[in-house]
Protein backbone atom coordinates (compact mmCIF):
# COMPACT_ATOMS: atom_id res chain seq x y z
CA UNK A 1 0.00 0.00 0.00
CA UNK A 2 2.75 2.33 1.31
CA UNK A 3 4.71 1.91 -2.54
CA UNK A 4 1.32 2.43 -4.34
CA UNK A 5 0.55 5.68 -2.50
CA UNK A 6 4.82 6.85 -3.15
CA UNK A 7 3.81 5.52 -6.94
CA UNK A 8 1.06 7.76 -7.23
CA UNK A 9 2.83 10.87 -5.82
CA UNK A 10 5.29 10.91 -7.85
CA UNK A 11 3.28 10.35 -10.85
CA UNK A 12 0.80 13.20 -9.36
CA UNK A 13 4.43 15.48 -9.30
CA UNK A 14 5.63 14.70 -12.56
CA UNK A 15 2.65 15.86 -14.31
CA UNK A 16 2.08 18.57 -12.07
CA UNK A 17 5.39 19.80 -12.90
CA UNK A 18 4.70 19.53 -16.63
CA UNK A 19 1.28 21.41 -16.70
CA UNK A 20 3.41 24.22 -14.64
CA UNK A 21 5.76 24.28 -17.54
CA UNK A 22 3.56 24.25 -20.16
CA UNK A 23 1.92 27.03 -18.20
CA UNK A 24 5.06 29.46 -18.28
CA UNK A 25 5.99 28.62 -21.64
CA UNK A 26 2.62 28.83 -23.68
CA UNK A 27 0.25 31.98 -22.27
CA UNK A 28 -0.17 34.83 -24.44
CA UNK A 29 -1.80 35.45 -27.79
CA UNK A 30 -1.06 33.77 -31.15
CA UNK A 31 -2.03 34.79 -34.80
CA UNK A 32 -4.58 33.59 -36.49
CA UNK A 33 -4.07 31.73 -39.87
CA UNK A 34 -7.04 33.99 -41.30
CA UNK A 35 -6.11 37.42 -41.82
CA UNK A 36 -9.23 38.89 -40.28
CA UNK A 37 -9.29 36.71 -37.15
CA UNK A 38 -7.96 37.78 -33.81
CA UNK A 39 -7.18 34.89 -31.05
CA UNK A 40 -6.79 34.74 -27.45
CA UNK A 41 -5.75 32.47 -25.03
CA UNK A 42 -4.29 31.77 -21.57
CA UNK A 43 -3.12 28.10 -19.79
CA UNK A 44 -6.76 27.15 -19.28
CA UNK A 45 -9.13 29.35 -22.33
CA UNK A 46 -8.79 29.89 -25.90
CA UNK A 47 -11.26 32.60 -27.97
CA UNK A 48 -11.28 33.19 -31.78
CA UNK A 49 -13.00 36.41 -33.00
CA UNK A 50 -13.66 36.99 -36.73
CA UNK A 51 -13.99 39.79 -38.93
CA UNK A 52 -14.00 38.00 -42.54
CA UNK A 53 -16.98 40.21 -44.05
CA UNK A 54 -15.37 39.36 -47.72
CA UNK A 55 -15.71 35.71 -47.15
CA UNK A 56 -17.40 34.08 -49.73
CA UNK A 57 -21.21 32.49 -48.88
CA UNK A 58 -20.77 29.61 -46.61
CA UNK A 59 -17.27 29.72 -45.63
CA UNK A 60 -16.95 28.30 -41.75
CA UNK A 61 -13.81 28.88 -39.10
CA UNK A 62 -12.61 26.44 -36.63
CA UNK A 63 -10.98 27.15 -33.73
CA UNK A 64 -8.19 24.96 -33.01
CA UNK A 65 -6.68 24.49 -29.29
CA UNK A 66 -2.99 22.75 -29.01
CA UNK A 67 -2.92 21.39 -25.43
CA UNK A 68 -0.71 19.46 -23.05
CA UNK A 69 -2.10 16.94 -20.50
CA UNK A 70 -3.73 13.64 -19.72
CA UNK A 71 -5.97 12.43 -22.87
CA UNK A 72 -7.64 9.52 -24.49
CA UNK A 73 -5.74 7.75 -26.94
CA UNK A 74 -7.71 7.57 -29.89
CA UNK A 75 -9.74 4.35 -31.22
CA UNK A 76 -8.28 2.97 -27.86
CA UNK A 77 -10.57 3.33 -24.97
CA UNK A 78 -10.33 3.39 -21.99
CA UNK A 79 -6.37 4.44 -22.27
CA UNK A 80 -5.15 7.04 -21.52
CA UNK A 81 -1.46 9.06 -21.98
CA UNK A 82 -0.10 12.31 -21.21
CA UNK A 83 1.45 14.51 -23.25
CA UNK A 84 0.53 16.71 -26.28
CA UNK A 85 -3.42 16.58 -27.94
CA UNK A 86 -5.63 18.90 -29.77
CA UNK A 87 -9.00 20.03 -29.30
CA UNK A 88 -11.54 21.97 -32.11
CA UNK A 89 -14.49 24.16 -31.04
CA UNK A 90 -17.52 23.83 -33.51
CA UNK A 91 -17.10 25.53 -36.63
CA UNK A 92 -18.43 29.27 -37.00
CA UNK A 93 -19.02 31.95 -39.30
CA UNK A 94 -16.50 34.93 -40.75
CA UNK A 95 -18.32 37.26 -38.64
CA UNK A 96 -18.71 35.01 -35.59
CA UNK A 97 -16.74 33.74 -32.29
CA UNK A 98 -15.86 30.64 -30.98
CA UNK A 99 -14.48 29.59 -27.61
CA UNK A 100 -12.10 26.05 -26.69
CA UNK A 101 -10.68 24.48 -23.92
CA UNK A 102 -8.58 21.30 -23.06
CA UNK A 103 -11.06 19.65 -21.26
CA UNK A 104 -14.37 19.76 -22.19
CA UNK A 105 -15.49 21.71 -25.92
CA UNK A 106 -19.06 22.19 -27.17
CA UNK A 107 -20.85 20.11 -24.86
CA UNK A 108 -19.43 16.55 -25.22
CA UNK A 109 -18.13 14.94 -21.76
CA UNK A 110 -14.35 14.28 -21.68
CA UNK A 111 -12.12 13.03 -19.26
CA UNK A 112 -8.92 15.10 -21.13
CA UNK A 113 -7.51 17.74 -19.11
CA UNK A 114 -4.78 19.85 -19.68
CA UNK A 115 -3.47 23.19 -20.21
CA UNK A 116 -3.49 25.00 -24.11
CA UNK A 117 -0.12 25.30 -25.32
CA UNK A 118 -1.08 27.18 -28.56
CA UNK A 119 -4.25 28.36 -30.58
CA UNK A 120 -5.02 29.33 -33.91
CA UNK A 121 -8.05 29.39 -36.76
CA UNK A 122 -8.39 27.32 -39.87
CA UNK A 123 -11.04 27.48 -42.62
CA UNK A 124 -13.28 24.60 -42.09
CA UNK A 125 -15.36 24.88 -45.18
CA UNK A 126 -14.55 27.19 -48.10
């Protein structure tokens, strides 16, 4: 019991220690790949804000959030591993906004958490 509980302390400092770097290194603001689109984000909250009012009809953003943390590995649940992942908000308009996270985006429950590393906007549909 007594190497177990050492075990997970360790474990519990190691990745504390790693979100705390990721922290220092990755706040502040990033450019958008857009022209007209502003982003924002800290450690824990990314925002995309669009201007685009020459887009063509039916062109859609995403907003997409680099993070660093504890994630599913994809097509293999239940595992998980820790390091880097990505996250995408729902897609929205030129003239629109969009928020992301690295837990929990748009509604869906997730067990990922971590802290955003980087941010930035694609097109999603031209």
């Amino acid at each position: 019991m007594r190497n177990t509980l050492l075990a997970t302390a360790r474990v519990t400092a190691v990745v504390v220690s790693g979100l705390a770097c990721a922290t220092f290194i990755g706040s502040g603001a990033a450019q958008a790949d857009p022209a007209d689109c502003g982003v924002r984000w800290d450690p824990f909250n990314a925002t995309a804000t669009c201007h685009d009012i020459d887009a063509p009809p039916g062109r859609e953003y995403v907003l997409i959030v680099d993070c660093w943390g504890l994630h599913g590995i994809p097509n293999a649940f239940p595992f998980y591993a820790i390091g880097p992942y990505t996250q995408s908000s729902r897609s929205f308009v030129p003239t629109g906004e969009a928020a992301g996270a690295c837990g929990t985006n748009w509604g869906a429950p997730s067990l990922n958490a971590g802290v955003i590393t980087n941010a930035h906007v694609e097109i999603y549909r031209h």
